[in-house]
N, C-alpha and C. Protein backbone atom coordinates (compact mmCIF):
# COMPACT_ATOMS: atom_id res chain seq x y z
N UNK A 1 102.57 102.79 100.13
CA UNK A 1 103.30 103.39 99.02
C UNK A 1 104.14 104.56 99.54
N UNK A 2 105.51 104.75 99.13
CA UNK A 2 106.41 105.50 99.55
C UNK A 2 105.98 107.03 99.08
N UNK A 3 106.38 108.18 99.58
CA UNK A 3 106.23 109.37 99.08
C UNK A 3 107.11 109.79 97.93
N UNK A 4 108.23 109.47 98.11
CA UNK A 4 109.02 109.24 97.33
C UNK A 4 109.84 108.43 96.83
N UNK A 5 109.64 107.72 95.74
CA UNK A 5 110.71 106.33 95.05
C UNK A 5 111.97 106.81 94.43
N UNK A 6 112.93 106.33 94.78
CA UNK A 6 114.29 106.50 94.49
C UNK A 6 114.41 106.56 92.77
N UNK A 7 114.92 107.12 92.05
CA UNK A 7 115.10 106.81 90.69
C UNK A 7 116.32 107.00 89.63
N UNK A 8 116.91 107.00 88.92
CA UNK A 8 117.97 107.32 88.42
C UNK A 8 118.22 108.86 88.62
N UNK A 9 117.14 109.50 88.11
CA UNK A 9 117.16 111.16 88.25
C UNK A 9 118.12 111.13 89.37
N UNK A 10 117.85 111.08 90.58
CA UNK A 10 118.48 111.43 91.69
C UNK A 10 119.89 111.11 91.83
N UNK A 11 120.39 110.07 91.11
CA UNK A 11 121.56 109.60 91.05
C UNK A 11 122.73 110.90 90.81
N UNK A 12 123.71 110.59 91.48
CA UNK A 12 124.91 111.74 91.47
C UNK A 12 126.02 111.10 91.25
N UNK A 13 125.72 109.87 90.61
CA UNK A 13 126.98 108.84 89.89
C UNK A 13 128.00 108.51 91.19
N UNK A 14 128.10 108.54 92.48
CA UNK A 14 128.83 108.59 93.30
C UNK A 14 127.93 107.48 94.37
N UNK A 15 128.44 106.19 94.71
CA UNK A 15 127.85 105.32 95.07
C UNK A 15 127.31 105.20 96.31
N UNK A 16 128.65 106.00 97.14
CA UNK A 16 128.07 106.26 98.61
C UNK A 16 127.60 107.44 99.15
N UNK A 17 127.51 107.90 98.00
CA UNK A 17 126.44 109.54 98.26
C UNK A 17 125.18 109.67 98.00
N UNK A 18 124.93 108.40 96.84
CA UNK A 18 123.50 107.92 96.32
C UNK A 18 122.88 107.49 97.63
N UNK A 19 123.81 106.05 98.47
CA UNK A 19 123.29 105.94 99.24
C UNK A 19 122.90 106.70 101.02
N UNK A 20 123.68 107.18 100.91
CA UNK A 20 123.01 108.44 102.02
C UNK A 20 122.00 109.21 101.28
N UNK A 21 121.99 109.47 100.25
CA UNK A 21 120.42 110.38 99.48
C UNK A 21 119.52 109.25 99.82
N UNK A 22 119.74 107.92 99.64
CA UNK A 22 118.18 107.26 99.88
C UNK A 22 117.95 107.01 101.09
N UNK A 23 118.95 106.62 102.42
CA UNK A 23 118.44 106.87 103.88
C UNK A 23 117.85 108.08 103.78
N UNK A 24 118.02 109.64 103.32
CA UNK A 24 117.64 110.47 103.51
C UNK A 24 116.07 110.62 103.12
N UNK A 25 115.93 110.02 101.86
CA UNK A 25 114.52 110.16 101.33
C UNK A 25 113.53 108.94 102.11
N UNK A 26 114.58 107.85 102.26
CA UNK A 26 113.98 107.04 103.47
C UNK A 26 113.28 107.74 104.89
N UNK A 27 114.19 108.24 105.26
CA UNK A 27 113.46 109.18 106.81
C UNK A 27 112.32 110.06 106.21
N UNK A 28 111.85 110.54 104.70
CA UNK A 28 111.04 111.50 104.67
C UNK A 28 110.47 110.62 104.27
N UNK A 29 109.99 109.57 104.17
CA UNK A 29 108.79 108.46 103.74
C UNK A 29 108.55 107.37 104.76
N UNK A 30 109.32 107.81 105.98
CA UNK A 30 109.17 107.11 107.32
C UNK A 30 107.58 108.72 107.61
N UNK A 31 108.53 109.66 107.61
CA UNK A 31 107.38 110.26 108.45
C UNK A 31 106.00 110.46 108.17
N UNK A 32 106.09 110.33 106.23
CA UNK A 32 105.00 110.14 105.95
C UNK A 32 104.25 108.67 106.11
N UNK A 33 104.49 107.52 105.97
CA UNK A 33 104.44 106.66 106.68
C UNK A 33 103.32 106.81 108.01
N UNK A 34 103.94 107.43 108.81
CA UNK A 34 103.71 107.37 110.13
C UNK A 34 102.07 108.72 110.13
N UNK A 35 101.98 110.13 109.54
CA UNK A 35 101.70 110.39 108.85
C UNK A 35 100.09 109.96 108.53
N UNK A 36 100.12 109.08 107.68
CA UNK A 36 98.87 108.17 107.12
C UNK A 36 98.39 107.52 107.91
N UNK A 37 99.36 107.03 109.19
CA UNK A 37 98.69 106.25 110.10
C UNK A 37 98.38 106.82 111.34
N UNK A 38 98.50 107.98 110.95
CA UNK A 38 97.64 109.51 112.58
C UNK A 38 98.38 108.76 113.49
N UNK A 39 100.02 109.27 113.06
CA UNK A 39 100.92 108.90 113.84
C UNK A 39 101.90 110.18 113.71
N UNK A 40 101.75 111.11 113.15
CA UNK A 40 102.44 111.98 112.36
C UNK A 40 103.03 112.60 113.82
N UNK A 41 101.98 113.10 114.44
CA UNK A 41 102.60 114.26 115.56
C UNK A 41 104.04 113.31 116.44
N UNK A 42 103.29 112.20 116.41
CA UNK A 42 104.44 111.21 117.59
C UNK A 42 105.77 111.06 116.76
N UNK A 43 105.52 111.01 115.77
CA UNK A 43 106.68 110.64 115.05
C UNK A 43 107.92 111.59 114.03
N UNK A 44 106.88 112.62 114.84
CA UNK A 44 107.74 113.75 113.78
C UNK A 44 109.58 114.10 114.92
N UNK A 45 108.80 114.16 116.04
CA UNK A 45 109.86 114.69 116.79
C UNK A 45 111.17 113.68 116.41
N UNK A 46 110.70 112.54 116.64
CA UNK A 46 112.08 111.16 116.58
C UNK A 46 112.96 111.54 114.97
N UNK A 47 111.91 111.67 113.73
CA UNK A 47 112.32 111.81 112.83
C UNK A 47 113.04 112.70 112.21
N UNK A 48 112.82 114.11 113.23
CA UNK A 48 113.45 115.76 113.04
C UNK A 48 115.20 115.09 113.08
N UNK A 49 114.81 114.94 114.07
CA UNK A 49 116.19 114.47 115.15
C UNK A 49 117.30 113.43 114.38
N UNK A 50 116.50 112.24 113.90
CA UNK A 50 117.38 111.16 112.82
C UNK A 50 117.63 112.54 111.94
N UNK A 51 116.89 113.04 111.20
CA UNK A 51 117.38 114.06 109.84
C UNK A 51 118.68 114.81 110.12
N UNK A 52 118.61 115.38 111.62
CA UNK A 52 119.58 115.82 111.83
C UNK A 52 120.83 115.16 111.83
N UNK A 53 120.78 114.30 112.38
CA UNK A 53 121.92 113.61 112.87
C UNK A 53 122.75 113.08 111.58
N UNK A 54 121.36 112.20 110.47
CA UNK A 54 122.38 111.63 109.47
C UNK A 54 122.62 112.87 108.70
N UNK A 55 122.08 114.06 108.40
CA UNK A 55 122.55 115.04 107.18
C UNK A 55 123.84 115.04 107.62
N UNK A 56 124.29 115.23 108.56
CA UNK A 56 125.66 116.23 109.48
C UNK A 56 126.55 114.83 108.90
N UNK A 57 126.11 113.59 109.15
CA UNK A 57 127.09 112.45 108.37
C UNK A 57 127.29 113.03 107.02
N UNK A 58 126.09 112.91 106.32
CA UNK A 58 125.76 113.12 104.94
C UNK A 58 126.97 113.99 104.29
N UNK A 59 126.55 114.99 104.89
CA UNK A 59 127.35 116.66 104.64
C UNK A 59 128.43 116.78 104.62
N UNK A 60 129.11 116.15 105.91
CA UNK A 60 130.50 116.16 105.80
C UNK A 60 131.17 115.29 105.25
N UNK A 61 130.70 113.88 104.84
CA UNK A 61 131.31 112.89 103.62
C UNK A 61 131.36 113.83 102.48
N UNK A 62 130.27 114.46 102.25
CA UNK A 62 130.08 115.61 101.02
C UNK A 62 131.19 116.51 100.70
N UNK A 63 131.58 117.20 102.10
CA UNK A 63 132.20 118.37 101.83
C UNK A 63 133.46 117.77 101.80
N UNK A 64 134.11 116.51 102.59
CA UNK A 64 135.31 116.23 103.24
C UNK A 64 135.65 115.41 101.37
N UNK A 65 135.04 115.01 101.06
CA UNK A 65 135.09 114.93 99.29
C UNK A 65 135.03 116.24 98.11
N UNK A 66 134.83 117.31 98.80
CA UNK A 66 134.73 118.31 97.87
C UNK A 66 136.06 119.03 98.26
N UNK A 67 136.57 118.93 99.46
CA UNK A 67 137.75 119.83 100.02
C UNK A 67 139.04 118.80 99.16
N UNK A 68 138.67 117.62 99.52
CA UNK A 68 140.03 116.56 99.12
C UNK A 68 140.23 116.94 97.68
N UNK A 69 139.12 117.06 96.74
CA UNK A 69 139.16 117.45 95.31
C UNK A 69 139.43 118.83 94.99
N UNK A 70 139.25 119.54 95.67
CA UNK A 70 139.47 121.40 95.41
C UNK A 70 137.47 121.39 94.51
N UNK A 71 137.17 121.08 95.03
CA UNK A 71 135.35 121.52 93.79
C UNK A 71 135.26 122.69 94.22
N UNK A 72 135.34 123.54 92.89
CA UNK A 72 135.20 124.99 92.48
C UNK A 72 134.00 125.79 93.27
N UNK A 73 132.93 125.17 93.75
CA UNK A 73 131.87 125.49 94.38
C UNK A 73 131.28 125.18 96.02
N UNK A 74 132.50 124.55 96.56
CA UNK A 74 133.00 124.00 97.87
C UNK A 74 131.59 125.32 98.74
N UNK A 75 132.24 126.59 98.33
CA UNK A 75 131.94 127.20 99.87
C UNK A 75 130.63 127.43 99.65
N UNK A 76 129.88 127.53 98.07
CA UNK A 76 128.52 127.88 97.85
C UNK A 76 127.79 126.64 98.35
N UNK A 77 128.20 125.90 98.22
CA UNK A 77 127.46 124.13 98.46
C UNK A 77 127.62 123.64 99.92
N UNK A 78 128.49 124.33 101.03
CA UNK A 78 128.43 124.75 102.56
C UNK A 78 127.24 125.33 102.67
N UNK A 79 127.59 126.29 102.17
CA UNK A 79 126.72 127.15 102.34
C UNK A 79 124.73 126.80 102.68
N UNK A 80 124.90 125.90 101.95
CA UNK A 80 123.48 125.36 101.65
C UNK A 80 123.25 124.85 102.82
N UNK A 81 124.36 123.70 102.56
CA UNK A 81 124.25 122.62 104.32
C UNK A 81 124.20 123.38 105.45
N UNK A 82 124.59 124.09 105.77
CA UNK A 82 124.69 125.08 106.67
C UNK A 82 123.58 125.55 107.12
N UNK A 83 122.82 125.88 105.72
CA UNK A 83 121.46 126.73 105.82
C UNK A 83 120.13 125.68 106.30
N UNK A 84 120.64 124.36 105.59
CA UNK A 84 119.32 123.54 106.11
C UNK A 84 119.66 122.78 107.50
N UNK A 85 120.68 122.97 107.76
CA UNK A 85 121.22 122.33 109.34
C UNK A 85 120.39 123.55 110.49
N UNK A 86 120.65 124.39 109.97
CA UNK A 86 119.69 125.61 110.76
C UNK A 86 118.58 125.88 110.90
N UNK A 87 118.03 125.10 109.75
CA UNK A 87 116.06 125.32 109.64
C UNK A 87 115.89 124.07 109.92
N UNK A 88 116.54 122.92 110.08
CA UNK A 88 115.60 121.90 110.68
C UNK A 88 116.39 121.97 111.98
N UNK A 89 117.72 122.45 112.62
CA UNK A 89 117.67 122.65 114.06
C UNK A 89 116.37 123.63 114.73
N UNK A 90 116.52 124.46 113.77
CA UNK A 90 115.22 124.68 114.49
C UNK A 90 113.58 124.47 114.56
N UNK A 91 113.33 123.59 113.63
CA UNK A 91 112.60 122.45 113.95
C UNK A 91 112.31 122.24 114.67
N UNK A 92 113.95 121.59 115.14
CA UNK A 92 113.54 120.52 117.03
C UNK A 92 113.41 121.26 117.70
N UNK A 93 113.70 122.67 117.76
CA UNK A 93 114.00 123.54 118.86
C UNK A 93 112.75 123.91 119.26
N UNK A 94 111.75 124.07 118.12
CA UNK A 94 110.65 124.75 118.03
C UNK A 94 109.78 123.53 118.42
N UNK A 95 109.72 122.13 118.35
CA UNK A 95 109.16 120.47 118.44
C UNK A 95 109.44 120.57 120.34
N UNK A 96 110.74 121.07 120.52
CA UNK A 96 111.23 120.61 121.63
C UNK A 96 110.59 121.68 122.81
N UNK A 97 110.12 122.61 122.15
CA UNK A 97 109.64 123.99 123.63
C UNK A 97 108.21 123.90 123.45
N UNK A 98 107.72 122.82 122.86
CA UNK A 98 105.94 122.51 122.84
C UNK A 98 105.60 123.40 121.95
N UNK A 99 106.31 124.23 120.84
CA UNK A 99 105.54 124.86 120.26
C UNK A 99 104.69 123.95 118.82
N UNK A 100 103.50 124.67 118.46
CA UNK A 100 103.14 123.99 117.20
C UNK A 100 103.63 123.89 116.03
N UNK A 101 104.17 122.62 116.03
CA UNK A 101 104.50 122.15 114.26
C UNK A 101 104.05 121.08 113.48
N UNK A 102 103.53 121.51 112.71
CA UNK A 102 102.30 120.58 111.79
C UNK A 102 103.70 119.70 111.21
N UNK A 103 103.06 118.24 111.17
CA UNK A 103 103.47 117.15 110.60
C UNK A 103 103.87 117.57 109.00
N UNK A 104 102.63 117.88 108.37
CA UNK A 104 103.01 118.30 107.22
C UNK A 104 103.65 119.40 106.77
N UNK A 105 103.77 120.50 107.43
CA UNK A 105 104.90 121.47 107.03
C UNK A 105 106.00 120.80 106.88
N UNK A 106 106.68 119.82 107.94
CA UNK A 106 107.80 119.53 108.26
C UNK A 106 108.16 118.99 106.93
N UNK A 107 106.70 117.66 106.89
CA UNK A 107 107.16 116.90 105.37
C UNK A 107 107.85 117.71 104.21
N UNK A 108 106.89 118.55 104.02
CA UNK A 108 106.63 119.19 102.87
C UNK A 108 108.01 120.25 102.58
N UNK A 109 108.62 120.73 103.58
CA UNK A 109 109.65 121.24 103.83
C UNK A 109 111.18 120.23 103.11
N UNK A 110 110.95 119.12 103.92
CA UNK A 110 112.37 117.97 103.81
C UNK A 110 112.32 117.64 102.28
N UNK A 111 110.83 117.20 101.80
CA UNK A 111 111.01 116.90 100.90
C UNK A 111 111.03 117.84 99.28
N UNK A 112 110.56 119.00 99.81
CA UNK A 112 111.12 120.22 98.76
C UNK A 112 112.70 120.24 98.69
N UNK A 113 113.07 120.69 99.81
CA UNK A 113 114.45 120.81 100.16
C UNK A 113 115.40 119.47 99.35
N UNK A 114 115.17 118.88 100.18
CA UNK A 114 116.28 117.23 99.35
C UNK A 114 116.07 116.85 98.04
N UNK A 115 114.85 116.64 97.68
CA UNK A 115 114.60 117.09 95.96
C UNK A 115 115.79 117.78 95.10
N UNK A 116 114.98 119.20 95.83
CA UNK A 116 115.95 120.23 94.99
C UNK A 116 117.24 120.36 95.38
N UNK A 117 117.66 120.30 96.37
CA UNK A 117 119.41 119.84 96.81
C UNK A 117 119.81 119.05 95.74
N UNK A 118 119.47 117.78 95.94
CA UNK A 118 119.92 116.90 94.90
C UNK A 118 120.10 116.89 93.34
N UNK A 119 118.50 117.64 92.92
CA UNK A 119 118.59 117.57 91.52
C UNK A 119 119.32 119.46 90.89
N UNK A 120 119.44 120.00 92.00
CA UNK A 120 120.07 121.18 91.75
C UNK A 120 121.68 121.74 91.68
N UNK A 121 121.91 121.21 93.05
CA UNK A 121 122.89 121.31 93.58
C UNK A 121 124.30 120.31 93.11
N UNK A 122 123.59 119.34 94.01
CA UNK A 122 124.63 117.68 94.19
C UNK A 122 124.90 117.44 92.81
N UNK A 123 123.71 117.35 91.61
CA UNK A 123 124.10 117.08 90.66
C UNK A 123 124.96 117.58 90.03
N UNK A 124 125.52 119.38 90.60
CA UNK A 124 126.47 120.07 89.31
C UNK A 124 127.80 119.50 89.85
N UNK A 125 128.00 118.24 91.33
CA UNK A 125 129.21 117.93 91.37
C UNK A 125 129.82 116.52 91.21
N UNK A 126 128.44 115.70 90.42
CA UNK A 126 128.61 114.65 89.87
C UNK A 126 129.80 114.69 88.79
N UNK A 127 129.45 115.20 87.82
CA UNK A 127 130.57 115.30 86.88
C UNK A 127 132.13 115.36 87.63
N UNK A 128 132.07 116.34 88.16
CA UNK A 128 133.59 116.65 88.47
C UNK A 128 134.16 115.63 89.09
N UNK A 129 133.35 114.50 90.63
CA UNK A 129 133.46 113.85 91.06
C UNK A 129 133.98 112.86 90.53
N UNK A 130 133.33 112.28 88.99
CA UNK A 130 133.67 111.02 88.22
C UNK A 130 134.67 111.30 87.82
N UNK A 131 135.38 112.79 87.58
CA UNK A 131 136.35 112.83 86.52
C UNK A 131 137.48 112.75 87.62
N UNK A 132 137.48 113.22 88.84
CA UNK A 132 138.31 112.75 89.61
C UNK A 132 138.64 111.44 90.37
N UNK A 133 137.76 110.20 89.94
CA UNK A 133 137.86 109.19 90.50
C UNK A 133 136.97 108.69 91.33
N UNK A 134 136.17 109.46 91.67
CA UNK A 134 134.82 109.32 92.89
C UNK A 134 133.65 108.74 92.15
N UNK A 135 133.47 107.65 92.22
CA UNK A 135 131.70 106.83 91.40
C UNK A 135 131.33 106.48 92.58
């Protein structure tokens, strides 16, 4: 059973932003996954690393759609990405010099974070998105 199931809630009416939100919630139900099967420590490092890599896709489809539109909230909603590109770089940084990082912080971290991104954030630029043409 997944940690988290995809659901309308999450939806941001924008088709290919939905689907980068569910690879995303995908990688945080890979690690739990892995996780349940006292696989967590091995699998956290690989999984830090995917997070990284696809947000930075994620983010900049995000922003490179918020700049093309002028969205009123462009630099506050950087801002964010910015901030979680920095706490899970250092993640790896901290994964990568042998220091200790519990499996479940990490979880518990991604999946607070993307939650509330989504149902906080992303959602106040659904609207604007549809009205400019973006589903």
């Amino acid at each position: 059973m997944a940690l988290i199931d995809w659901n309308d809630d999450f939806s941001v009416k924008v088709k290919s932003i939905d689907q980068q939100h569910k690879k995303l919630l995908g990688l945080i139900n890979d690690l739990h996954s892995a996780m349940k099967q006292g696989k967590g420590k091995n699998a956290v490092n690989k999984i830090v690393h995917e997070v990284i890599v696809y947000t930075q896709i994620h983010f900049s489809h995000e922003e490179d759609l918020m700049k093309k539109l002028a969205y009123p909230d462009y630099l506050k909603h950087k801002a964010q990405h910015d901030a979680l590109v920095k706490q899970v770089t250092d993640i790896e940084e901290n994964l990568n010099a042998g220091k200790v990082v519990l499996s479940q912080d990490v979880l518990t971290f991604l999946k607070k974070w993307l939650i509330e991104h989504i149902l906080d954030s992303d959602k106040n630029y659904s609207a604007y998105f549809n009205s400019n043409g973006i589903y």
